[in-house]
Protein backbone atom coordinates (compact mmCIF):
# COMPACT_ATOMS: atom_id res chain seq x y z
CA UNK A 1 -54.07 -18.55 -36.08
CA UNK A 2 -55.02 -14.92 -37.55
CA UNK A 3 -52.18 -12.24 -37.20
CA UNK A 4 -55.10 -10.06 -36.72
CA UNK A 5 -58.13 -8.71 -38.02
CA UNK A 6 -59.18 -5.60 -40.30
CA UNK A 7 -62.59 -4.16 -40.69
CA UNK A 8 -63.06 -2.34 -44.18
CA UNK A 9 -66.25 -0.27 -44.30
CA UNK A 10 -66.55 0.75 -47.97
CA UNK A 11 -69.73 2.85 -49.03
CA UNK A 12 -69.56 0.96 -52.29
CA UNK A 13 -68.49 -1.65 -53.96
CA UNK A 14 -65.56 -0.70 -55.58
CA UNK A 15 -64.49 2.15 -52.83
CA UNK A 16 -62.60 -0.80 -50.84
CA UNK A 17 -60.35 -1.92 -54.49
CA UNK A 18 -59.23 1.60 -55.30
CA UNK A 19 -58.70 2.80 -52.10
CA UNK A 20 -57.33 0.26 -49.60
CA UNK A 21 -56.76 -2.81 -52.14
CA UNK A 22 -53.00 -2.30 -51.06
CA UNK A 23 -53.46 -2.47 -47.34
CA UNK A 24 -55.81 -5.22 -47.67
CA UNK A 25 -53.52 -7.45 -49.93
CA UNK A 26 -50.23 -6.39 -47.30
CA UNK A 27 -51.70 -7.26 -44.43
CA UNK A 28 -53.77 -10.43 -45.54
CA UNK A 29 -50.65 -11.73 -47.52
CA UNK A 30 -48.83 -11.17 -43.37
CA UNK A 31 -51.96 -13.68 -42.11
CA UNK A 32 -54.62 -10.87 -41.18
CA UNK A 33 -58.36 -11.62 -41.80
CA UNK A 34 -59.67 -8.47 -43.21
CA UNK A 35 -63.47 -8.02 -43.46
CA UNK A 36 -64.85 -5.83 -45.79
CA UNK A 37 -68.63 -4.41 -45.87
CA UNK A 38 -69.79 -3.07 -48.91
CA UNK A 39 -72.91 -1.01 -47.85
CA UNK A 40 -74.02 -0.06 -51.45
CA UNK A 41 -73.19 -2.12 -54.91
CA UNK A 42 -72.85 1.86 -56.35
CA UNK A 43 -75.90 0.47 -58.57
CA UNK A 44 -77.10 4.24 -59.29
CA UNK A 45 -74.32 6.70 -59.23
CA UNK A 46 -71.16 4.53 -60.04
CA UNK A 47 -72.59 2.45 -62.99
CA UNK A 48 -72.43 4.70 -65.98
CA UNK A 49 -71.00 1.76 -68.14
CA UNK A 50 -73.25 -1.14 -67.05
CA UNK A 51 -76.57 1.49 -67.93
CA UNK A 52 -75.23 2.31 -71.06
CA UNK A 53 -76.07 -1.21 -72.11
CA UNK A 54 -79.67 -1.77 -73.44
CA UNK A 55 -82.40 -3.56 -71.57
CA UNK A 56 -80.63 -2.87 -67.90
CA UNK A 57 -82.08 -2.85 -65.38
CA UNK A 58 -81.39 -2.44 -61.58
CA UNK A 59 -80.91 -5.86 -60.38
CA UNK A 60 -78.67 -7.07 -63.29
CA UNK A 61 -76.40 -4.37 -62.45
CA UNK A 62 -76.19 -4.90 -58.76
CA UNK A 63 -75.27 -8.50 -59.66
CA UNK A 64 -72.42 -7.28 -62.06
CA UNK A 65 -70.98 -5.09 -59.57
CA UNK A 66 -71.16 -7.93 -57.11
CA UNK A 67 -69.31 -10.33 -59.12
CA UNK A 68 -66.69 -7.65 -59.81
CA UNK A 69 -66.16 -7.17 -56.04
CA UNK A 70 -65.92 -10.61 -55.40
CA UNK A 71 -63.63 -11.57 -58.44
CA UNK A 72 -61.48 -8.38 -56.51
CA UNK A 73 -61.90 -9.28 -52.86
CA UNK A 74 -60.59 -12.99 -54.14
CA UNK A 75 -57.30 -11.27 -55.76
CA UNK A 76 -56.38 -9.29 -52.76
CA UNK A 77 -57.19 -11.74 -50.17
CA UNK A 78 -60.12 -10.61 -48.34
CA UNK A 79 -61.29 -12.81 -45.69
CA UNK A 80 -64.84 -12.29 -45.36
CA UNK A 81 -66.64 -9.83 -48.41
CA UNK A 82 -70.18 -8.79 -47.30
CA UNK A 83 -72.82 -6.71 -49.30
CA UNK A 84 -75.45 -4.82 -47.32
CA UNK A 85 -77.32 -3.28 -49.83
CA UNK A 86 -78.51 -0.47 -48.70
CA UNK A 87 -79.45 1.78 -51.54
CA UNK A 88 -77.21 4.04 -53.55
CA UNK A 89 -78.04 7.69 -54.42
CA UNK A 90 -79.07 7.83 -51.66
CA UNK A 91 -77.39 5.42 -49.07
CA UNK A 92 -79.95 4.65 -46.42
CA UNK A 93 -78.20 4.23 -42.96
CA UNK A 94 -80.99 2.90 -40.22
CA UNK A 95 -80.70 2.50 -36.64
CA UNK A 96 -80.80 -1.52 -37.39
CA UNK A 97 -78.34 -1.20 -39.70
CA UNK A 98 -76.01 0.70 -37.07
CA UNK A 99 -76.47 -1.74 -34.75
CA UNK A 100 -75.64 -4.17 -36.94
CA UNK A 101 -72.33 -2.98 -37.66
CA UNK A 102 -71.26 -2.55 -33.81
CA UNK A 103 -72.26 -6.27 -33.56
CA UNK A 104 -69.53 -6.99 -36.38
CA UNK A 105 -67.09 -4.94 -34.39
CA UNK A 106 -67.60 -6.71 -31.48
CA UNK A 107 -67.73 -10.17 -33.05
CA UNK A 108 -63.73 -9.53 -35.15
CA UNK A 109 -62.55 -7.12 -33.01
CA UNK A 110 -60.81 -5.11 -35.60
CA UNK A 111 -56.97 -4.04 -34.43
CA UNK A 112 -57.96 -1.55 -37.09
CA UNK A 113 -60.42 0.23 -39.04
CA UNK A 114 -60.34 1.79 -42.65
CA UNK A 115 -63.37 3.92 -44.31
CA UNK A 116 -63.21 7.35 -46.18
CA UNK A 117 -63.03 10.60 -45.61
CA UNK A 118 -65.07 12.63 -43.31
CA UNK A 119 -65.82 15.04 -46.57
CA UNK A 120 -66.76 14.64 -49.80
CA UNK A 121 -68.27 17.43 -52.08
CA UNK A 122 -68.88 15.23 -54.65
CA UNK A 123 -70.33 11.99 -53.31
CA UNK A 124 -72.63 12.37 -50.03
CA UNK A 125 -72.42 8.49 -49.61
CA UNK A 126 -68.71 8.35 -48.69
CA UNK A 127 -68.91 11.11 -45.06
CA UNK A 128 -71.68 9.74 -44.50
CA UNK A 129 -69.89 5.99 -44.40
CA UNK A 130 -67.37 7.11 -42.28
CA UNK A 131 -69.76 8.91 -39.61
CA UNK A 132 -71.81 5.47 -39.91
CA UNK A 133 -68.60 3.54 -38.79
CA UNK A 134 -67.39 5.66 -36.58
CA UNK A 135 -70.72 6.26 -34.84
CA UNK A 136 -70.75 2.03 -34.77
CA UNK A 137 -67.24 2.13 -33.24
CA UNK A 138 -68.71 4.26 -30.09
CA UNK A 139 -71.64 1.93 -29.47
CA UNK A 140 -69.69 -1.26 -29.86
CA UNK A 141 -67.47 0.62 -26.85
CA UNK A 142 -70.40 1.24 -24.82
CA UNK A 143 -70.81 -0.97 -21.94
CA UNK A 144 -74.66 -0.01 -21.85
CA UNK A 145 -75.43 -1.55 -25.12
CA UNK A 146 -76.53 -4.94 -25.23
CA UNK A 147 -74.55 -5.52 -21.75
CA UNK A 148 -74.04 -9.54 -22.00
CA UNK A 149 -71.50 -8.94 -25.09
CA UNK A 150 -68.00 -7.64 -24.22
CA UNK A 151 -67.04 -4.13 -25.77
CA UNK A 152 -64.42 -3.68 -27.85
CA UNK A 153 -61.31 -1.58 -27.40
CA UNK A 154 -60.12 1.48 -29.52
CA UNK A 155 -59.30 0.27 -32.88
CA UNK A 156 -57.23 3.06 -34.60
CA UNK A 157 -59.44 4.52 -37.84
CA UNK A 158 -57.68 5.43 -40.77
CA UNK A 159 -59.12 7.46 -43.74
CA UNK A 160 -58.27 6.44 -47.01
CA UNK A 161 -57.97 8.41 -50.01
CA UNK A 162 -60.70 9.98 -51.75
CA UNK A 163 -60.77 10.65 -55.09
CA UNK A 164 -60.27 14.71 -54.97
CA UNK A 165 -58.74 15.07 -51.48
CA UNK A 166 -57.79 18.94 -52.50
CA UNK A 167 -61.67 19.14 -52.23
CA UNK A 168 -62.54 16.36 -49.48
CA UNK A 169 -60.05 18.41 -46.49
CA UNK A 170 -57.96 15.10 -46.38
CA UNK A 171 -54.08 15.03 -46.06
CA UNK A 172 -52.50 12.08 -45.22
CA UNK A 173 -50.28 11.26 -42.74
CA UNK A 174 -49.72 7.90 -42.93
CA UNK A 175 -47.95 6.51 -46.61
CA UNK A 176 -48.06 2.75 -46.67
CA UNK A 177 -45.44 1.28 -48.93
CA UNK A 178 -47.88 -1.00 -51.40
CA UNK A 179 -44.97 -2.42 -53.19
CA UNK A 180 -44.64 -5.53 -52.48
CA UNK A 181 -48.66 -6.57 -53.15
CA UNK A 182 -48.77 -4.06 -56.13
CA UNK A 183 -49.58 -6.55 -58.82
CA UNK A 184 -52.32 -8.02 -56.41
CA UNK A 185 -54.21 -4.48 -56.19
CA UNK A 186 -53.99 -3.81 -59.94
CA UNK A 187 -55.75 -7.55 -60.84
CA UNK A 188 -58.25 -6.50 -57.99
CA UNK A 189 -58.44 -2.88 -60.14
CA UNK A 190 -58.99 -4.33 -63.28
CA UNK A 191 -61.63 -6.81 -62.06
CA UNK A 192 -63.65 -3.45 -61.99
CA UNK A 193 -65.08 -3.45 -65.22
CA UNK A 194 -67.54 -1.02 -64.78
CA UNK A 195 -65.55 1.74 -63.98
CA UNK A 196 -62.60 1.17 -66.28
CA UNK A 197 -62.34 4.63 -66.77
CA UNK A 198 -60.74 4.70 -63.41
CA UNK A 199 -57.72 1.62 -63.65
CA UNK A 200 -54.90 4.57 -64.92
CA UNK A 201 -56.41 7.00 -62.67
CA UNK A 202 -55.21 5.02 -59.46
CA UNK A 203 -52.26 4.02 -60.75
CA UNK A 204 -51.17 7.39 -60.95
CA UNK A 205 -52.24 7.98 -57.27
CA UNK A 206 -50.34 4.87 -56.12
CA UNK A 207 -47.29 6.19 -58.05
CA UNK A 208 -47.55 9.39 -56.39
CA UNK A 209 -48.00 8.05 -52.77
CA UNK A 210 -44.59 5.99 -53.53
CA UNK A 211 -43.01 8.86 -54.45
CA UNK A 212 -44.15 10.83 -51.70
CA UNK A 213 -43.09 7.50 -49.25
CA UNK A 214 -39.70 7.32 -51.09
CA UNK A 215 -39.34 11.12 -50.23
CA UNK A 216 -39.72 11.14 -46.34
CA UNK A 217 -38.12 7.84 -45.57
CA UNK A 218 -34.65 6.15 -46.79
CA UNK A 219 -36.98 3.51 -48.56
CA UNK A 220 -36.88 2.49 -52.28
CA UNK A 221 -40.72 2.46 -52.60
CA UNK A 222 -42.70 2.61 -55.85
CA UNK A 223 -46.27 2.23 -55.17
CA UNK A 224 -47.62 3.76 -51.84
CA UNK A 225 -51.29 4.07 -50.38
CA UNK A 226 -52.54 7.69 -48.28
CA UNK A 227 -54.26 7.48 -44.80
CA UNK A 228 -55.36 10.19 -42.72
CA UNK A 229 -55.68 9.07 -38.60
CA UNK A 230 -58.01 10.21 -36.90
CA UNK A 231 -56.92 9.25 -33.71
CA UNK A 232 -53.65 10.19 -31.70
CA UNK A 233 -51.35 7.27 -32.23
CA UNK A 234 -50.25 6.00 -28.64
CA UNK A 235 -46.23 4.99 -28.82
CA UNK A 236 -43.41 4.09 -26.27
CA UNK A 237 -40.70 6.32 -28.80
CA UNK A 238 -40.52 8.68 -30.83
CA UNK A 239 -37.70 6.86 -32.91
């Protein structure tokens, strides 16, 4: 029997590697099934490499970033790795597709939920995943929609990391010691061949979260992952 389940919503697919590969690999490596949607394959504006390369074209790099997520999602432990594709530059967010993603909420029933951050100068994809999953999150809660399904609870939502949070108004706090899956995050990192560019990049940021863990606890932790809550959490101490 599951410890629990995770949903992931990741606006592309390599968002879900860098930024939550640790919590993913901790929690599936404890017996949780974590899902993980990829709404985009990040065909257009994450795929510098893969267009460099004569004769592309866009199908043959949405396959290459699919096999990358997969050989990834396999290394951490994901339980269920689904692609939505729905455009990239820009990411097309229907009503269907909404609807669509409060049915998967209902259907897991995530004890948790982890997407990015609510801003993003630099990427319009990434605020506008997390309003799309959050926005999911209240209809799966409604009792009004599609009545003869049960609701969901409140799943806490956690914001991880974006890649300039000085500039995305994200400050974590919540520091996940990663140390124990580290290895399993950086084989799911370097399965990301088309952003290679990026492997030393977010192994500095997991060395920094460490040290910032190490630093407000009496842990010995190395590797760490961010999280802003957006929620209050609810708790019987303060201890």
């Amino acid at each position: 029997m599951s410890a629990g389940t995770a949903l992931v919503v990741s606006a592309h697919s390599a968002d879900f590697v860098w930024r939550a590969g640790g919590a993913i690999a901790l929690h599936a490596e404890r017996g949780w099934q974590v899902t993980v949607v990829c709404l985009s394959f990040g065909e257009r504006g994450e795929s510098a490499k893969l267009w460099r390369q004569p004769d592309m074209t866009l199908e043959r790099v949405k396959a290459e970033r699919q096999g990358e997520a997969e050989r990834a999602a396999a290394a951490l432990g994901v339980h269920d790795l689904q692609f939505w594709d729905l455009g990239d530059y820009p990411l097309t967010l229907s009503q269907e597709s909404l609807f669509r993603l409060a049915a998967l909420y209902r259907a897991i029933r995530p004890r948790f939920v982890l997407t990015h951050s609510r801003e993003d100068p630099y990427n319009h994809d990434h605020p506008a995943t997390t309003g799309f999953a959050q926005h999911a999150r209240i209809i799966a809660q409604a009792h009004g929609h599609e009545p003869g399904v049960p609701v969901i609870g409140a799943p806490p939502v956690y914001l991880f990391e974006p890649h300039q949070p000085e500039q995305c108004a994200w400050a974590p706090d919540m520091l996940l010691d990663i140390t124990p899956v580290w290895e399993r995050k950086l084989a799911a990192i370097r399965c990301m061949a088309g952003q290679e560019h990026l492997w030393d990049y977010y192994t500095r940021v997991a060395l920094q979260r460490g040290a910032q863990a190490a630093r407000n606890s009496e842990r010995a932790v190395t590797y760490g992952e961010g999280y802003q809550s957006v929620f209050p959490h609810v708790v019987e101490s303060l201890a």
